[in-house]
C-alpha atoms as a PDB file:
ATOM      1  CA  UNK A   1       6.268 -18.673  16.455  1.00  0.00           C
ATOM      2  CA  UNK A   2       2.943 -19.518  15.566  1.00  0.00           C
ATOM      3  CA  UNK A   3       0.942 -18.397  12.241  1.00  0.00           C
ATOM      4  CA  UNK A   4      -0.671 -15.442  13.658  1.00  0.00           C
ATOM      5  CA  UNK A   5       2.627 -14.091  14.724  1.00  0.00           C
ATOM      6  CA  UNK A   6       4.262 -14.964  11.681  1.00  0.00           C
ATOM      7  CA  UNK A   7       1.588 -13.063   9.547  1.00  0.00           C
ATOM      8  CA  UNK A   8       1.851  -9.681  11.718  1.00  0.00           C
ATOM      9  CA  UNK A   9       5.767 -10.166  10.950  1.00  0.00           C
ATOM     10  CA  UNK A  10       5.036 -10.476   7.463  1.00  0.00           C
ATOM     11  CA  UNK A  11       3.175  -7.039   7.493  1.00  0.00           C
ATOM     12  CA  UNK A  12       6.052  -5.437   9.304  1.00  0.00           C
ATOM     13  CA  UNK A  13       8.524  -6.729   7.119  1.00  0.00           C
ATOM     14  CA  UNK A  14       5.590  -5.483   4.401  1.00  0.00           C
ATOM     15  CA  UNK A  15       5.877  -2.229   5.718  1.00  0.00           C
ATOM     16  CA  UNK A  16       9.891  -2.045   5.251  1.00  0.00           C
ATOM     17  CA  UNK A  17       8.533  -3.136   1.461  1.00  0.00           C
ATOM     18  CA  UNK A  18       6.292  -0.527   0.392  1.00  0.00           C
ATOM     19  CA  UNK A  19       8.631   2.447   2.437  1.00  0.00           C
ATOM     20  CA  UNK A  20      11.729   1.217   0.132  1.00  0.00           C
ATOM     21  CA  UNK A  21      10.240  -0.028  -2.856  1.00  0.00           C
ATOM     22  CA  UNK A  22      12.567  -3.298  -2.183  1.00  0.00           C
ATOM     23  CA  UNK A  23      12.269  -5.422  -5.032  1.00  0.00           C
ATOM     24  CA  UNK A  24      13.520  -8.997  -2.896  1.00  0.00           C
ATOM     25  CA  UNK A  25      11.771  -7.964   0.135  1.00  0.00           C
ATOM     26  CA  UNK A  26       8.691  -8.446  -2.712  1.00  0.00           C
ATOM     27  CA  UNK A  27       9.349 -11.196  -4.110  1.00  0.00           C
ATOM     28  CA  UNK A  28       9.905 -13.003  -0.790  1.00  0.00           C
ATOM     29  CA  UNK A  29       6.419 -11.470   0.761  1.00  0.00           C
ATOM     30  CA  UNK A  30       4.223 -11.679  -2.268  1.00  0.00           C
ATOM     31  CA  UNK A  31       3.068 -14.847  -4.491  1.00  0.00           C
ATOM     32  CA  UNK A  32       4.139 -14.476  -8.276  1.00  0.00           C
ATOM     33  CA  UNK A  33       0.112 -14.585  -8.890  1.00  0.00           C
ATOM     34  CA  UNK A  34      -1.527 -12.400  -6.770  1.00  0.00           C
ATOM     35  CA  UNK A  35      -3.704  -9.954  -8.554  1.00  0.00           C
ATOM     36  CA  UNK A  36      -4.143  -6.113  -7.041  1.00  0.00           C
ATOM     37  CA  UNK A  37      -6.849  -3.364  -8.395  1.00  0.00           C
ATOM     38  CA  UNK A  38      -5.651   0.066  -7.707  1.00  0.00           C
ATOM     39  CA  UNK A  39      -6.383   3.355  -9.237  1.00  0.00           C
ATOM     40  CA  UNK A  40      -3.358   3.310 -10.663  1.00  0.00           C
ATOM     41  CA  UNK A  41      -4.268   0.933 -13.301  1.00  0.00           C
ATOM     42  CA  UNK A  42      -7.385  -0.314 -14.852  1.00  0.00           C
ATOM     43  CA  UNK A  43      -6.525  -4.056 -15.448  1.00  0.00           C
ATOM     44  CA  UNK A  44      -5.001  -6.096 -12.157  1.00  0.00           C
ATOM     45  CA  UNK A  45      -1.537  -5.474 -11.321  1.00  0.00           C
ATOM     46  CA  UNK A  46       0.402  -9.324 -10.393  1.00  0.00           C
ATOM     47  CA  UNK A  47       2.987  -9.682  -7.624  1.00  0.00           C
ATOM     48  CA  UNK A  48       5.354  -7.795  -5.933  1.00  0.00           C
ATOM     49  CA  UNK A  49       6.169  -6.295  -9.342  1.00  0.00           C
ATOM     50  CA  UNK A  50       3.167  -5.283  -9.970  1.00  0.00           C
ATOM     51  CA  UNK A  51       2.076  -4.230  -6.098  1.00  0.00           C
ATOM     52  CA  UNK A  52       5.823  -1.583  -6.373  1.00  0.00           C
ATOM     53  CA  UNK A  53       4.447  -0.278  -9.416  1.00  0.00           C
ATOM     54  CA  UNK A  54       1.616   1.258  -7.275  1.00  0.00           C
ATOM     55  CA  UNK A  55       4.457   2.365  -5.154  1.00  0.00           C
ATOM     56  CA  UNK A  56       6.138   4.134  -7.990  1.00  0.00           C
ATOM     57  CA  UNK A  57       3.188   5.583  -9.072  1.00  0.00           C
ATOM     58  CA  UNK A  58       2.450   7.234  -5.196  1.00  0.00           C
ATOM     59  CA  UNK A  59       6.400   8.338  -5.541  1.00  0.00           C
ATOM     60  CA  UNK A  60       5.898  10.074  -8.767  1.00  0.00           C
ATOM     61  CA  UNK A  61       3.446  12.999  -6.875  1.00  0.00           C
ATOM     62  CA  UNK A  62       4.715  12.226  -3.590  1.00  0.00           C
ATOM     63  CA  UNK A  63       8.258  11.535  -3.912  1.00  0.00           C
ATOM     64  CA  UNK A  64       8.566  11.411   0.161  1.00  0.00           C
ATOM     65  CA  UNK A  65       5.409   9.246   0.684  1.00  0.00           C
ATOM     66  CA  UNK A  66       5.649   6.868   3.764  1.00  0.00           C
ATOM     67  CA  UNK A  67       3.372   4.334   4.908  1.00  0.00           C
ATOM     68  CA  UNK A  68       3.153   3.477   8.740  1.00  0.00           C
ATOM     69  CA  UNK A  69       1.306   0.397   9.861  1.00  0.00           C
ATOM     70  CA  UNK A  70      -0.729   1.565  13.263  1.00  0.00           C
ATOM     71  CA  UNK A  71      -2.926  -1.127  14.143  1.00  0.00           C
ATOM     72  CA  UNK A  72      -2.679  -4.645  13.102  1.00  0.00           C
ATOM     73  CA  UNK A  73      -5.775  -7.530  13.853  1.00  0.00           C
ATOM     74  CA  UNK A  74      -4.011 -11.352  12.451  1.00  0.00           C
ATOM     75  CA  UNK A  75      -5.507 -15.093  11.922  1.00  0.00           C
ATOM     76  CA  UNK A  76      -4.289 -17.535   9.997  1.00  0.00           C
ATOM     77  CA  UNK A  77      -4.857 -16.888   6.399  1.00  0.00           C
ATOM     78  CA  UNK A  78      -5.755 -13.201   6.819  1.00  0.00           C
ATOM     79  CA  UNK A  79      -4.571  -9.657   8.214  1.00  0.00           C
ATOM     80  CA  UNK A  80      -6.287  -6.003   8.703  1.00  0.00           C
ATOM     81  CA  UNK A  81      -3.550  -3.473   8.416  1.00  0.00           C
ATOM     82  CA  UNK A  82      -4.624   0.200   9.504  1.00  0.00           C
ATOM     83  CA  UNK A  83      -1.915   2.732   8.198  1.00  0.00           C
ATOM     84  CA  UNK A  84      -1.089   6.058   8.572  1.00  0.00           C
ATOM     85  CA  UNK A  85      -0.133   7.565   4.671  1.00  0.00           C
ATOM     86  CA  UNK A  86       1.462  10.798   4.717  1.00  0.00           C
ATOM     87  CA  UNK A  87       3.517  12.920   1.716  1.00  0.00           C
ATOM     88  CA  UNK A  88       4.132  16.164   0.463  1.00  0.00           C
ATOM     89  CA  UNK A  89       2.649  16.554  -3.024  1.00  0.00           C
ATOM     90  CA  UNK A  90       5.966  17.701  -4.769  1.00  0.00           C
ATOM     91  CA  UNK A  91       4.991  15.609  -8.310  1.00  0.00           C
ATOM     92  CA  UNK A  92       1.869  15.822 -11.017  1.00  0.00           C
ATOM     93  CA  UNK A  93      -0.736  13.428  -9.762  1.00  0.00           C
ATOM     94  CA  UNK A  94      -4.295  12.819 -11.270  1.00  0.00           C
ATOM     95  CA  UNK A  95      -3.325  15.948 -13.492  1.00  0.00           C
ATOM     96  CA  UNK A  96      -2.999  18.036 -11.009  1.00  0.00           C
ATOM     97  CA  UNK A  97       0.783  20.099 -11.056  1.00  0.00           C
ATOM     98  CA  UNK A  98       2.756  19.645  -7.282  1.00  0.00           C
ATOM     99  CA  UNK A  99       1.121  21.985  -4.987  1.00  0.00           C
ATOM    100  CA  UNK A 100       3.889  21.545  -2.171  1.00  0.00           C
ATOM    101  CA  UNK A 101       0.970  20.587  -0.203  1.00  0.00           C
ATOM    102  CA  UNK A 102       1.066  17.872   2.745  1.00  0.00           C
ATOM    103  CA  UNK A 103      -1.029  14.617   3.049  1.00  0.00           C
ATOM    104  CA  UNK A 104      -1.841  12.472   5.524  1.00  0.00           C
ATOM    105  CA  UNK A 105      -4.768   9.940   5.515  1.00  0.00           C
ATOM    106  CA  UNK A 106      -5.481   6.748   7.084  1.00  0.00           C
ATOM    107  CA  UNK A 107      -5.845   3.460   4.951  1.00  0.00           C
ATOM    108  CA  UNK A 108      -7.570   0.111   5.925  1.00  0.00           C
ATOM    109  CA  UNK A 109      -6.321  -3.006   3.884  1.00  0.00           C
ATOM    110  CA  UNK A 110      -6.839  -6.760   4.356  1.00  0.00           C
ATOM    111  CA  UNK A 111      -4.213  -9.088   3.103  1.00  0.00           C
ATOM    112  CA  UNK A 112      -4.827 -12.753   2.260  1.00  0.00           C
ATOM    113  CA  UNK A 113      -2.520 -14.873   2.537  1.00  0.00           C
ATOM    114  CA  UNK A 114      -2.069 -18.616   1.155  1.00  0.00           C
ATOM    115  CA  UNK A 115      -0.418 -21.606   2.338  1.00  0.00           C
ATOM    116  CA  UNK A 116       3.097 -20.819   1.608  1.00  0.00           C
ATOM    117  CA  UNK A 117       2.737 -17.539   3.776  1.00  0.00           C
ATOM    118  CA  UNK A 118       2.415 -15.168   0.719  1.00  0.00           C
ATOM    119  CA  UNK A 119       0.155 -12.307   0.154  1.00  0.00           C
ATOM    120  CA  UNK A 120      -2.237 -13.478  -2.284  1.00  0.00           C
ATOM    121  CA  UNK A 121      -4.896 -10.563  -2.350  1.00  0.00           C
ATOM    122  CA  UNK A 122      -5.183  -6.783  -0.974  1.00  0.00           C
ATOM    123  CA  UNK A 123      -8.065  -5.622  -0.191  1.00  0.00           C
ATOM    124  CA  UNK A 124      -8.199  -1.616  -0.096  1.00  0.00           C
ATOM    125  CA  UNK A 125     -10.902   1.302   1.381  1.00  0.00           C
ATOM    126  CA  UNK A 126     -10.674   3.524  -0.919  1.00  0.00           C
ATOM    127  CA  UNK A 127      -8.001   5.815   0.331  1.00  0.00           C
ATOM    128  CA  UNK A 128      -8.324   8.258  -2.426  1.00  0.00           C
ATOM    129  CA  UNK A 129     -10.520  10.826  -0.937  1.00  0.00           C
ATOM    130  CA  UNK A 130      -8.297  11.709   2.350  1.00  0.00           C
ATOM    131  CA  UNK A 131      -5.112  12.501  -0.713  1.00  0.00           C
ATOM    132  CA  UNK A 132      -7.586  14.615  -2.996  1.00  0.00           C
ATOM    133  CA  UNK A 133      -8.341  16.819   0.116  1.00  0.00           C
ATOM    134  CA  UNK A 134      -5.719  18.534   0.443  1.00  0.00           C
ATOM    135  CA  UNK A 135      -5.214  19.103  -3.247  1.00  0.00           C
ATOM    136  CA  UNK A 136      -8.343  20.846  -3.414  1.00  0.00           C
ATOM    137  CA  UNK A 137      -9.701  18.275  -5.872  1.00  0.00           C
ATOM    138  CA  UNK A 138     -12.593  17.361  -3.179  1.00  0.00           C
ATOM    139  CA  UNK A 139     -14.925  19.545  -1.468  1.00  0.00           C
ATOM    140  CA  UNK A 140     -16.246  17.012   0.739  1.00  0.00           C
END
């Protein structure tokens, strides 16, 4: 198997990862090091610890969220993910009480990875707006 295979593996076995919250299935996938900015947290987050905490924190107002990778462009040291991110908002989030209300949004990330084959950076659009939809918390 060559790299570029390997690294779309990786995201499916990434995908398995964020679905579960599986705390070996991070450790194996993401470098000890790797720092993450999220709207869940206003300092970096490091490693697959702190990459499930961002999953914990989706759970908490979307206990049924589920990511689905859609489309997937690879090279060597780097891979676009699109995903599909749908959940019914059954938890507080951003303040707001559960509305029983569904999501669904599409998310574009690029992952960096370094030599070891280990995701050393996400890189995020800013998802945010296609979950605050549907909670009425965005007009737009």
């Amino acid at each position: 198997m060559d790299i570029i295979e390997h690294n779309i593996e990786l995201m499916k076995k990434f995908e398995i990862m964020i679905n579960t919250a599986d705390v070996s299935l991070a450790e194996e996938l993401i470098a000890k090091d790797a720092s993450f900015y999220t709207p869940a947290s206003p300092k970096p987050l490091y490693g697959g610890e702190g990459y499930l905490s961002v999953v914990h924190w989706m759970r908490k107002g979307f206990s049924d969220v589920q990511w689905k990778l859609t489309d997937i462009v690879a090279n060597e040291n780097k891979v676009a993910v699109k995903w599909i991110l749908t959940g019914t908002h059954d938890g507080e989030f951003l303040g707001v009480l559960p509305t029983g209300k569904k999501i669904e949004t599409t998310v574009m990330n690029f992952y960096y990875f370094n030599s070891e084959g280990k995701i050393i950076n996400d890189i995020a659009s800013e998802g945010m707006i296609g979950i605050m939809r549907p909670l009425g918390l965005c007009k737009i």
